[in-house]
Protein backbone atom coordinates (compact mmCIF):
# COMPACT_ATOMS: atom_id res chain seq x y z
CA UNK A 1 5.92 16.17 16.85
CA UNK A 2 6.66 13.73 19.55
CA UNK A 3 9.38 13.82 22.54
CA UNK A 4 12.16 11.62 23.15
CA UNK A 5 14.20 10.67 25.94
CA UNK A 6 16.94 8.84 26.34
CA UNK A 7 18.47 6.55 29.19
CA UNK A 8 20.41 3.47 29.49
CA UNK A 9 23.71 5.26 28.96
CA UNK A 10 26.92 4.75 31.24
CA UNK A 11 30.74 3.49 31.51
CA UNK A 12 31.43 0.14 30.12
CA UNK A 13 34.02 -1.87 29.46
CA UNK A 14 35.58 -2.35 25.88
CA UNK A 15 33.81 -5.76 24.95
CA UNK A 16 31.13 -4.77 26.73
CA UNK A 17 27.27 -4.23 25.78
CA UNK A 18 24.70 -1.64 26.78
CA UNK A 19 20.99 -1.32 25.75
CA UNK A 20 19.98 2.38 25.15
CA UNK A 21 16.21 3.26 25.42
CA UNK A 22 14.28 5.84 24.11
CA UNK A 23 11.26 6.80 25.53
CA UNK A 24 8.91 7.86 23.12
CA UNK A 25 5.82 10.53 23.70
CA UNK A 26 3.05 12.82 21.52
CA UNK A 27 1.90 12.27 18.59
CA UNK A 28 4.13 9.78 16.37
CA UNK A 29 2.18 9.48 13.09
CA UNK A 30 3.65 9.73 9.96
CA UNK A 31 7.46 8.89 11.57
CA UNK A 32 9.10 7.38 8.88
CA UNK A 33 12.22 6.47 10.36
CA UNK A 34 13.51 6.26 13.68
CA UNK A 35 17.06 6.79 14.80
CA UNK A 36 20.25 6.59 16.97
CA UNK A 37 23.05 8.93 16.07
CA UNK A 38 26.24 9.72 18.06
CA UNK A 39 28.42 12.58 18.63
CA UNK A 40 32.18 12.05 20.11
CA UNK A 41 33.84 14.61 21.90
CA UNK A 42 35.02 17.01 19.39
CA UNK A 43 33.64 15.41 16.40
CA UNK A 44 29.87 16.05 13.96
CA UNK A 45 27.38 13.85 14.69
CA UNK A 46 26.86 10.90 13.12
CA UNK A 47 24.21 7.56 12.24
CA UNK A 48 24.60 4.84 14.04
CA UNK A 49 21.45 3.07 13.35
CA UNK A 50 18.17 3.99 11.67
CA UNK A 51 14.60 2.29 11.17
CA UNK A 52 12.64 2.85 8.42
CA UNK A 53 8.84 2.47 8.96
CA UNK A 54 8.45 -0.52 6.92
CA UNK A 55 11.12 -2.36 9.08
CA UNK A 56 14.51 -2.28 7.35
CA UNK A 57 17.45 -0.72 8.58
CA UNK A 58 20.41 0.71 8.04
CA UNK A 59 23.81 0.66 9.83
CA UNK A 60 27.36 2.07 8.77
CA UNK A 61 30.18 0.02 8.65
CA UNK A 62 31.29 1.42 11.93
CA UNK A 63 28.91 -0.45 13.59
CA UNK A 64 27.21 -3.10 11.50
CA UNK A 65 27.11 -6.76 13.41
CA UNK A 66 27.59 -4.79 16.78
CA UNK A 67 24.42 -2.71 17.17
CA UNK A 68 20.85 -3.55 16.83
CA UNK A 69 17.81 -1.21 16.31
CA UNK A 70 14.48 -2.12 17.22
CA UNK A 71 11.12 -0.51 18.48
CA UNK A 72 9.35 -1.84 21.31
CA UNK A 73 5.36 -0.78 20.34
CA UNK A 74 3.62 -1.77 23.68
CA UNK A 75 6.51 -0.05 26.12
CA UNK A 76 6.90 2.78 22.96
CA UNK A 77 10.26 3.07 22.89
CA UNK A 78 12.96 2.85 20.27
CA UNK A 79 16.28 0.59 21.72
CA UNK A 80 19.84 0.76 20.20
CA UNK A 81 21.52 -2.18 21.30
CA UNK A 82 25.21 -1.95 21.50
CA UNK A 83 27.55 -5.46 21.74
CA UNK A 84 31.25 -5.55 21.99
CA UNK A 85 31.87 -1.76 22.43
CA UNK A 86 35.21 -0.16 21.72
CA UNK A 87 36.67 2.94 22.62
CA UNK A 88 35.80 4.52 19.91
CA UNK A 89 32.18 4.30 20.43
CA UNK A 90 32.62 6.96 23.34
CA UNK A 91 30.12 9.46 22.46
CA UNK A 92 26.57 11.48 23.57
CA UNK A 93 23.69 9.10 21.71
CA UNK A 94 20.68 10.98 20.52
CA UNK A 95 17.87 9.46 19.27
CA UNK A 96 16.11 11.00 16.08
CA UNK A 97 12.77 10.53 14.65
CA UNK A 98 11.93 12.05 10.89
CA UNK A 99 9.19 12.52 8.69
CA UNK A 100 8.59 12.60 5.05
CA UNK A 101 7.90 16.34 5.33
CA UNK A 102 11.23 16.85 6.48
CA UNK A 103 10.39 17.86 10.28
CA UNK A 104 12.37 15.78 12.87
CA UNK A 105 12.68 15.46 16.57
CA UNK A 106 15.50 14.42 18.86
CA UNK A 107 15.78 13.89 22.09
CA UNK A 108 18.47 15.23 24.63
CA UNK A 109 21.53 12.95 24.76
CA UNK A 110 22.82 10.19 26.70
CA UNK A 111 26.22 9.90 27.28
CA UNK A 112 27.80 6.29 27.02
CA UNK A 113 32.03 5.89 27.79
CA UNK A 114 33.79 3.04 26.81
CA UNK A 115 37.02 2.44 28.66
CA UNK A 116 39.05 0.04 31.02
């Protein structure tokens, strides 16, 4: 199992960008994806972004051409890069990591607000 923690969350502008990081510790072998998911305020969680160990990734619709996974292996962390955020991106970001055997971590939450 590993840990994860996220940061980079905050208020921003709609239009705006923000980078999240997560911050990734233990033993990380065998991860075969990595991912971001978000909850809004009243609403199920949901993928935002995922990485599968070979590289590719997957994005919904929701945010495809906007966001941007990617792993940084020398700082290990996982980064969601968000671009021209809308209101209805307002949500707590988790950040997930799963393996084949079906066990998965996340991390606590970041909270990121978009609004004028």
């Amino acid at each position: 199992q590993v840990q994860l923690v996220e940061s980079g969350g905050g208020l921003v502008q709609p239009g705006g960008s923000l980078r999240l990081s997560c911050a990734v510790s233990g033993n990380s072998f065998g991860v075969y994806s990595w991912g971001w998911y978000r909850q809004p305020p009243g609403k199920q969680r949901e993928l935002v972004a995922r990485m599968f160990s070979g590289g590719s990734t997957y994005y919904p619709d929701s945010v495809k051409g906007r966001f941007t996974i990617s792993r940084d292996n020398a700082k290990n962390t996982v980064l969601l890069q968000m671009n021209s955020l809308k209101p209805e991106d307002t949500a707590v970001y988790y950040c997930n990591a799963d393996w084949a055997s079906g066990s998965h971590s996340w991390g606590q939450g970041t909270q990121v607000t978009v609004s004028a």
